[in-house]
Protein backbone atom coordinates (compact mmCIF):
# COMPACT_ATOMS: atom_id res chain seq x y z
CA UNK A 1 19.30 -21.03 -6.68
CA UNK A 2 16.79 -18.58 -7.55
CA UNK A 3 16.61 -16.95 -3.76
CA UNK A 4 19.79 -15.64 -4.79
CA UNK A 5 18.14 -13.12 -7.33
CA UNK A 6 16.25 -11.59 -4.11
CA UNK A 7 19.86 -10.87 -2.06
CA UNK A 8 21.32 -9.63 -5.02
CA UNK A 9 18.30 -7.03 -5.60
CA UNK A 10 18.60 -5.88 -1.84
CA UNK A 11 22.04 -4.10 -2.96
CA UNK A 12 20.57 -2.40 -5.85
CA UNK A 13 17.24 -0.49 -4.20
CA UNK A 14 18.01 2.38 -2.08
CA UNK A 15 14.61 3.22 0.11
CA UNK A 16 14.22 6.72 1.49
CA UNK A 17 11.20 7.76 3.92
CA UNK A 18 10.55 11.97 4.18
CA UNK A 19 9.10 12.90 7.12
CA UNK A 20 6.57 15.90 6.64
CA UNK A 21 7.26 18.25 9.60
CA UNK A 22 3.95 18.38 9.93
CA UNK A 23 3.56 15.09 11.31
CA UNK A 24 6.60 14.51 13.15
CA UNK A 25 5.45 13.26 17.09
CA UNK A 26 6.77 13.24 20.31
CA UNK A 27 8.51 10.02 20.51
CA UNK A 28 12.11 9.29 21.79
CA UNK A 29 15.23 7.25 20.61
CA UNK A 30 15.84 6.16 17.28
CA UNK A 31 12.06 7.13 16.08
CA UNK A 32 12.03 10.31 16.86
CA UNK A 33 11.83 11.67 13.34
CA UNK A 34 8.72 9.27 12.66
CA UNK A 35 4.99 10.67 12.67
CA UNK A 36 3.27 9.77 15.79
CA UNK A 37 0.14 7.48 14.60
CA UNK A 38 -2.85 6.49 17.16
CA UNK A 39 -4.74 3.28 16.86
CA UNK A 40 -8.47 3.89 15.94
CA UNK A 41 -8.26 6.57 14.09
CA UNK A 42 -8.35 6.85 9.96
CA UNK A 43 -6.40 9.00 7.24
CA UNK A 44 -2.93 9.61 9.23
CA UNK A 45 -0.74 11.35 6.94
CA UNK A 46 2.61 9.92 7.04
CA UNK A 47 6.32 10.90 4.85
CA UNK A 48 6.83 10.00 1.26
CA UNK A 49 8.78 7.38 0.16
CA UNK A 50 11.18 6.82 -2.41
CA UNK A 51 12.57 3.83 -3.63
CA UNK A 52 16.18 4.50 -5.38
CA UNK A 53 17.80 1.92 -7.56
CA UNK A 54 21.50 1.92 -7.75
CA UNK A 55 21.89 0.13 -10.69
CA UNK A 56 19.57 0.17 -13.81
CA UNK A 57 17.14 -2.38 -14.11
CA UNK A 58 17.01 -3.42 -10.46
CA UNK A 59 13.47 -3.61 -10.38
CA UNK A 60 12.33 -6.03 -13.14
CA UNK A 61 9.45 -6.56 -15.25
CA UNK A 62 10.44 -9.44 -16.02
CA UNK A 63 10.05 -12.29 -13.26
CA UNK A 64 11.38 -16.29 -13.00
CA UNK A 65 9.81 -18.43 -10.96
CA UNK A 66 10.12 -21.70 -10.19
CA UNK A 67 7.55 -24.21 -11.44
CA UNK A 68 8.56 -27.39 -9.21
CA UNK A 69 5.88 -28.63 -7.14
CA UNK A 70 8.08 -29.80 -4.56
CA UNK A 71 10.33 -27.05 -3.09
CA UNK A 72 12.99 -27.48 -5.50
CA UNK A 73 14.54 -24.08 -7.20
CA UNK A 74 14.16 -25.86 -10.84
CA UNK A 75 12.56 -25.99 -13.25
CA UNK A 76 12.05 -22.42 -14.21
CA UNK A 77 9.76 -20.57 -15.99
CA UNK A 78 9.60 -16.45 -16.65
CA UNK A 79 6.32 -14.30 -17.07
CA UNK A 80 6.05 -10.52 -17.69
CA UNK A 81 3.33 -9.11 -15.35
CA UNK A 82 5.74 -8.10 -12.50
CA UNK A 83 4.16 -5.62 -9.53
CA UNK A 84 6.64 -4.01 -7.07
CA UNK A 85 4.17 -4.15 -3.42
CA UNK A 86 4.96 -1.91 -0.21
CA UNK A 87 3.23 -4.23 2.40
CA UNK A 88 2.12 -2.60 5.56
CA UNK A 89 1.51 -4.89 8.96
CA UNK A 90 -1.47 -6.13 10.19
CA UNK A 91 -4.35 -3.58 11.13
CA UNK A 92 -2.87 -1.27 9.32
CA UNK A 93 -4.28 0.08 5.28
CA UNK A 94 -3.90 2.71 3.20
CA UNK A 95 -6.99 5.24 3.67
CA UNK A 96 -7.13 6.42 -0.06
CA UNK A 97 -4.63 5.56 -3.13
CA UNK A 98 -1.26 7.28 -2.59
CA UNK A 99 0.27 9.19 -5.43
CA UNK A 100 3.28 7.36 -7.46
CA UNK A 101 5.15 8.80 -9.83
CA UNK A 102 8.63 8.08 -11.46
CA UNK A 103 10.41 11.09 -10.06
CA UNK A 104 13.71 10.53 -12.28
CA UNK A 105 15.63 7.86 -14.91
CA UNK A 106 13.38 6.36 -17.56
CA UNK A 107 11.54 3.34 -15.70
CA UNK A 108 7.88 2.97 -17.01
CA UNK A 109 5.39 1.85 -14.52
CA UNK A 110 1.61 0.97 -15.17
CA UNK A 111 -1.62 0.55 -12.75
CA UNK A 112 -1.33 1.65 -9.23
CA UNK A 113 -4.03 0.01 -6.76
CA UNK A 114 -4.06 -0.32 -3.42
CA UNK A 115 -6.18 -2.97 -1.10
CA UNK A 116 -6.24 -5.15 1.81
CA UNK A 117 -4.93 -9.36 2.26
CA UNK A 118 -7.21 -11.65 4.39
CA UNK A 119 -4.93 -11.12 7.27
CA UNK A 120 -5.93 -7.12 7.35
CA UNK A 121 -2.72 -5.76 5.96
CA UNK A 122 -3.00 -3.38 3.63
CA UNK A 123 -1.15 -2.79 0.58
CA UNK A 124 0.08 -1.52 -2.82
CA UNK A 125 0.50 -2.66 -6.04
CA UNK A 126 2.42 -0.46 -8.64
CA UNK A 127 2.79 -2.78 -12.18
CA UNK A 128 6.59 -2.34 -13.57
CA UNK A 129 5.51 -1.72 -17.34
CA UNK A 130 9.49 -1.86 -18.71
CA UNK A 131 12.75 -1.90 -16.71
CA UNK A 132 14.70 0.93 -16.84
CA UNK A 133 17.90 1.40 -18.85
CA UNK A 134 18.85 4.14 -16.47
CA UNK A 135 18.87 3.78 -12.89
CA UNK A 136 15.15 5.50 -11.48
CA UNK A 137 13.35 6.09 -8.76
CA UNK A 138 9.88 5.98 -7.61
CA UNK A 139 7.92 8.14 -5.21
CA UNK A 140 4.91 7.37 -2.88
CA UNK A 141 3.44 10.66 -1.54
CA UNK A 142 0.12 11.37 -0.04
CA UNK A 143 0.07 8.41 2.14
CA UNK A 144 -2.59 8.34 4.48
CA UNK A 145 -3.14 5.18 6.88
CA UNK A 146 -5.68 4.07 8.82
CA UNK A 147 -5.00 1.92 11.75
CA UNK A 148 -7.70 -0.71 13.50
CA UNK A 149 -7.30 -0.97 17.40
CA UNK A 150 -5.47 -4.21 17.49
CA UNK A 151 -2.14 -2.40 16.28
CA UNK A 152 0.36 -2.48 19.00
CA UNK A 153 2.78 -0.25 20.22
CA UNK A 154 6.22 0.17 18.61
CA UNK A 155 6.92 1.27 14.90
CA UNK A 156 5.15 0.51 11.51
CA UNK A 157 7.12 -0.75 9.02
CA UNK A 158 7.04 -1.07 5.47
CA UNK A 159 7.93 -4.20 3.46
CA UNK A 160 9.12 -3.43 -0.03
CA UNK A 161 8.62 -7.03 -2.06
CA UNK A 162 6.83 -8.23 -5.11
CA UNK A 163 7.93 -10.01 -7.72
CA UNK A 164 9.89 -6.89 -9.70
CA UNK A 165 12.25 -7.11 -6.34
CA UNK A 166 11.89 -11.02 -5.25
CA UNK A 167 11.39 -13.04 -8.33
CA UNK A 168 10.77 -16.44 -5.78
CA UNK A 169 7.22 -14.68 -4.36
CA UNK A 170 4.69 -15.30 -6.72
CA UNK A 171 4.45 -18.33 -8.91
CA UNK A 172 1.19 -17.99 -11.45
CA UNK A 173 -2.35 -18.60 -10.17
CA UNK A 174 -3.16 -21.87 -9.79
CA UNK A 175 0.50 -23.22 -10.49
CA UNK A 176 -0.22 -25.20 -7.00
CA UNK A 177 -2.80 -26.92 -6.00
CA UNK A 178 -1.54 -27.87 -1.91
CA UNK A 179 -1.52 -24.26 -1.34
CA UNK A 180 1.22 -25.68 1.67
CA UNK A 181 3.85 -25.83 -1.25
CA UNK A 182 3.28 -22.70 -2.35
CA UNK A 183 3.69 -21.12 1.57
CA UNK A 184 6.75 -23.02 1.62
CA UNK A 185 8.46 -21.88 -1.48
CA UNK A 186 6.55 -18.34 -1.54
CA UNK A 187 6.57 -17.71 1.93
CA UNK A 188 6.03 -13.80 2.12
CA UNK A 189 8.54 -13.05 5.01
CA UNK A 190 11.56 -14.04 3.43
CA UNK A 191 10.78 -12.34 0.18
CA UNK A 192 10.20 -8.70 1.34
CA UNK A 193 13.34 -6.58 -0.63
CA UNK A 194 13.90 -4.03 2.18
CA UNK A 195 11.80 -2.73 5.35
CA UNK A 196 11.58 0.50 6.27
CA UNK A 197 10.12 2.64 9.30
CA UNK A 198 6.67 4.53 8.62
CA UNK A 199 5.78 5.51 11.43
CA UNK A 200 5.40 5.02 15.54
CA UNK A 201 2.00 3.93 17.00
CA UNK A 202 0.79 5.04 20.26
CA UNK A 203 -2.29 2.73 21.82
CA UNK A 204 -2.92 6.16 24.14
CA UNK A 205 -5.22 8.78 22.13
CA UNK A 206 -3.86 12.60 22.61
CA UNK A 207 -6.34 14.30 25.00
CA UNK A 208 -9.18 15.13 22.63
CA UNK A 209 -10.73 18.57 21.90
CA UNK A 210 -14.02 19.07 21.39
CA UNK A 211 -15.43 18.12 18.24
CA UNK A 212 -18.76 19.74 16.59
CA UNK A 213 -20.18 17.65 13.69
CA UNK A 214 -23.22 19.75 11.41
CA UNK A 215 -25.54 18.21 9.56
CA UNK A 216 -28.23 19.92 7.52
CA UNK A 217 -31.78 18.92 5.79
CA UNK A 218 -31.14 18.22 2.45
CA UNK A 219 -27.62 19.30 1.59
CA UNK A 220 -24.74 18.23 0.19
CA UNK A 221 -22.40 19.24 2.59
CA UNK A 222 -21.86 18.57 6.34
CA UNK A 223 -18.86 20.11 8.67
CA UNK A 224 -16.58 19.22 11.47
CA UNK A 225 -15.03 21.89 13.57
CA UNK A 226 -15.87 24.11 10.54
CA UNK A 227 -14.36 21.88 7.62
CA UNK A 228 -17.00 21.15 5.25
CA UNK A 229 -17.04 17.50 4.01
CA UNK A 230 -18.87 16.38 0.91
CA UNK A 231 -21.96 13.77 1.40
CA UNK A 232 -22.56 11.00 -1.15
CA UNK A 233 -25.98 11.30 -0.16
CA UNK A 234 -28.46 15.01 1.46
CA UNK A 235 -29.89 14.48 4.75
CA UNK A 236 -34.24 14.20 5.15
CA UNK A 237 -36.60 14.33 7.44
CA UNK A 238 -38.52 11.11 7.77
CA UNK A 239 -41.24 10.73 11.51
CA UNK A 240 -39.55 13.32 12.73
CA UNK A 241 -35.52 12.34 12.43
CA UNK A 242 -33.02 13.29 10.29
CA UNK A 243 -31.36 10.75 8.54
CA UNK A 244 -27.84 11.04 7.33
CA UNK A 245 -25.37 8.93 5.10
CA UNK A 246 -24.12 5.84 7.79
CA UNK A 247 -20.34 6.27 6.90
CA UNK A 248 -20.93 10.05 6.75
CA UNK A 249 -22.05 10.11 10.50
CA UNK A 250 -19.66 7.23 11.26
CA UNK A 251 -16.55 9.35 10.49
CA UNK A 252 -17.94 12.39 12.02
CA UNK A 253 -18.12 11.41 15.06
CA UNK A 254 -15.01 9.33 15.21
CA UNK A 255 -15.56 5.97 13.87
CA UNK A 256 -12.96 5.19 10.88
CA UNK A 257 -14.34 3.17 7.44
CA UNK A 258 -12.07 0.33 9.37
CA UNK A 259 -14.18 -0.13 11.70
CA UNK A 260 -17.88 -0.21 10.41
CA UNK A 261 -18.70 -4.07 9.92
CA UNK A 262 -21.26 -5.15 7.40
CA UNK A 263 -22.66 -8.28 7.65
CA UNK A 264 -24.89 -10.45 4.67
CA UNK A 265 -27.82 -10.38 6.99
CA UNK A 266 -28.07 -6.71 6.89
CA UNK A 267 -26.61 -5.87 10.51
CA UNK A 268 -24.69 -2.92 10.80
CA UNK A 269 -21.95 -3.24 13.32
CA UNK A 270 -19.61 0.13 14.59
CA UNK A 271 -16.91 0.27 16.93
CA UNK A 272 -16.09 3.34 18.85
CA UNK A 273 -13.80 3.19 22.29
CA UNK A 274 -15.32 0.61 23.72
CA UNK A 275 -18.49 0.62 22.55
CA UNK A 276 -19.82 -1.79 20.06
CA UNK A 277 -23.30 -0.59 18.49
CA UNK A 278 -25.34 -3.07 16.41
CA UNK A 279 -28.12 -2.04 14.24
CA UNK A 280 -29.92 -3.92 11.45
CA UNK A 281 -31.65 -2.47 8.01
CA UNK A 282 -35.22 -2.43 8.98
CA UNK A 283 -34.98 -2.83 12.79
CA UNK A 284 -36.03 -0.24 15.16
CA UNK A 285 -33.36 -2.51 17.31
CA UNK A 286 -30.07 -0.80 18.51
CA UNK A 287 -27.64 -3.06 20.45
CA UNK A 288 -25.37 -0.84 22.56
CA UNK A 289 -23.03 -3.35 24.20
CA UNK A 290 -25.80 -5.76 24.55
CA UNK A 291 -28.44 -3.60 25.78
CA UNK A 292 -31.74 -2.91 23.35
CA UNK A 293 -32.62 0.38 22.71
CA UNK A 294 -35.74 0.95 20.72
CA UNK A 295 -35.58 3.71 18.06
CA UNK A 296 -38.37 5.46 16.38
CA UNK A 297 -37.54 5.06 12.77
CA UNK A 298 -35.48 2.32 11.34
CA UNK A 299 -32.08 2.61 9.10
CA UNK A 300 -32.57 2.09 5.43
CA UNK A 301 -30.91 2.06 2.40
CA UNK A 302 -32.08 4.63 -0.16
CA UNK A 303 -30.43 4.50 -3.49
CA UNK A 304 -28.11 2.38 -2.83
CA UNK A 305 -27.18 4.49 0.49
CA UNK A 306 -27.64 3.12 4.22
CA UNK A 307 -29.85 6.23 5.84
CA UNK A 308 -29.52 5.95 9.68
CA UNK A 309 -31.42 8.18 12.24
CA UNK A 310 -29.05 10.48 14.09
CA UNK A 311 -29.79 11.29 17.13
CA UNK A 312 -30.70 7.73 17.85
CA UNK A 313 -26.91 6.66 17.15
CA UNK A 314 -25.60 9.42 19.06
CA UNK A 315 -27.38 8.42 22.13
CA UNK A 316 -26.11 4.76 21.71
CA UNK A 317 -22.47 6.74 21.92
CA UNK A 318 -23.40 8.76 24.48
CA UNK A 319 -22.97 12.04 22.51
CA UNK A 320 -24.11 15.25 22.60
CA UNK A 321 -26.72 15.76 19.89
CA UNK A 322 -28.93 18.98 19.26
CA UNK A 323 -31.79 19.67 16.77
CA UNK A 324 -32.22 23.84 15.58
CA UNK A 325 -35.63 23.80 13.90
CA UNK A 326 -34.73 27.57 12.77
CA UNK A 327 -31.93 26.57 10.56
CA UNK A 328 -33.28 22.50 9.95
CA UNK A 329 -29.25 20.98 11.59
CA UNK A 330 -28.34 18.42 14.66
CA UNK A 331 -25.05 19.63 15.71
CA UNK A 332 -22.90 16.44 17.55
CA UNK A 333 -20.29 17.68 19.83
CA UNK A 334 -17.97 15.56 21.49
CA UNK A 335 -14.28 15.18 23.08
CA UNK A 336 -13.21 16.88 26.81
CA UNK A 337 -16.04 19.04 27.42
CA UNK A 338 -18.96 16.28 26.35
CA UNK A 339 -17.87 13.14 27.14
């Protein structure tokens, strides 16, 4: 039977997770060494990892797969695009692209992407390019995750799988048409190699400091608590308002990429706490929980950029905003002495 080939493989990868010092938390038990992670919140560094074969060749680039249509092991076919995918649960994704790199032995990988499934779990792909003839190992570092507020407590944990470790996961596209067969056959929690610890999540935010957000007319910079962050687009001046980058101000004052909601009507939808804000390109409508609030200028998107007025959205938050016409900024401040 070809589940077999998956056991088998489960003996040959060794998986290793550093923890940075850096990140270590507070927590007690077994998970003590894990980084502390908080839901809400975006770009939470967490340890490398390393995934060790024992044996050369463990993790193919070659895969078979069944082509039976009706939950039988046979017939068999084989294919050559093989990806080796470190799965993360629901609610959680990787912020930015983690590094990989073949950190010893001769295995040759290819493309390294990362994204997110339907069911908002986040992942990457590394392509196996040719097996190794010498036993390897690969390295993820720089891993950043963001998490969405529907993570729960307990521990994050990482499912190594993909068809260069389970060669039963992935038939070719289209092989099935009753995409029930394919579940059946494919299903994705019986064909995860290994899982490993990440990380522990905490529903409970630290107590937060104050944070001070600057933005400034027309450049290409803005800071938080002093760290200057680029902007993909300059403030302006337009009736009176500065208007700023939407993901720009989003971040800044606490909201993560995760959750800012576009819809194909053009509405605009954050989530901060627990405080849902609605806006809408063109509207001087802002939906704070429900209640209207009428702004003076309307967001807009300006090459290709959604421009949003400030102070407006900071007053939906209930944050401290200030204008200095002397130096042409609106500092934000918020956390334990503004909110």
């Amino acid at each position: 039977m070809l589940q077999r080939i998956a056991l088998f493989l489960l003996s040959l990868l060794l998986i290793a997770v550093i923890i940075p010092t850096a990140a270590l938390g507070d927590a007690a038990g077994p998970a003590a060494s894990l980084p502390v992670l908080v839901i809400g919140v975006q770009d939470q560094p967490v340890g490398d990892v390393t995934i060790t074969e024992n044996a050369a060749g463990a993790l193919g680039a070659t895969t078979t797969y069944s082509t039976a249509s009706n939950g039988m092991a046979e017939p068999v076919d084989t294919d050559s695009a093989t990806v080796l995918r470190l799965l993360l649960p629901a609610g959680v994704t990787f912020t930015s692209t983690p590094t990989v790199s073949v950190t010893s032995g001769n295995l040759q990988i290819g493309a390294v992407s990362c994204n997110q499934l339907p069911s908002d779990q986040g992942y990457l792909d590394i392509r196996i390019n040719s097996s190794s003839t010498t036993p390897s190992a690969i390295t993820v570092s720089s891993i950043c995750l963001t998490l969405d507020r529907t993570v729960p407590d307990g521990q994050i944990t990482l499912q190594i799988q993909g068809t260069a470790v389970d060669q039963t996961m992935l038939p070719p596209s289209g092989l099935f048409t009753n995409p029930e067969q394919e579940s059946t056959l494919f299903g994705s929690s019986e064909n995860a190699a290994a899982e490993v610890p990440l990380a522990v999540v905490t529903t409970t935010a630290p107590v937060q400091q104050q944070v001070t957000a600057v933005f400034k007319v027309g450049a290409p910079n803005y800071s938080v608590n002093g760290i200057e962050e680029t902007l993909d687009a300059p403030p302006y001046i337009k009736d009176g308002r500065l208007m700023v980058p939407l993901r720009a101000v989003a971040n800044a004052v606490g909201i993560p990429d995760s959750s800012i909601i576009w819809d194909p009507s053009g509405n605009i939808i954050l989530t901060r706490d627990n405080l849902v804000t609605k806006l809408a390109i063109g509207s001087e409508t802002l939906l704070a929980n429900g209640t209207e609030i009428t702004m003076d200028v309307a967001p807009e998107i300006v090459s290709g950029r959604t421009m949003l007025p400030i102070s407006w959205l900071s007053q939906a938050l209930g944050l401290s905003a200030s204008w200095d016409e002397a130096a042409q900024t609106v500092t934000i401040t918020y956390g334990t002495d503004s909110e």
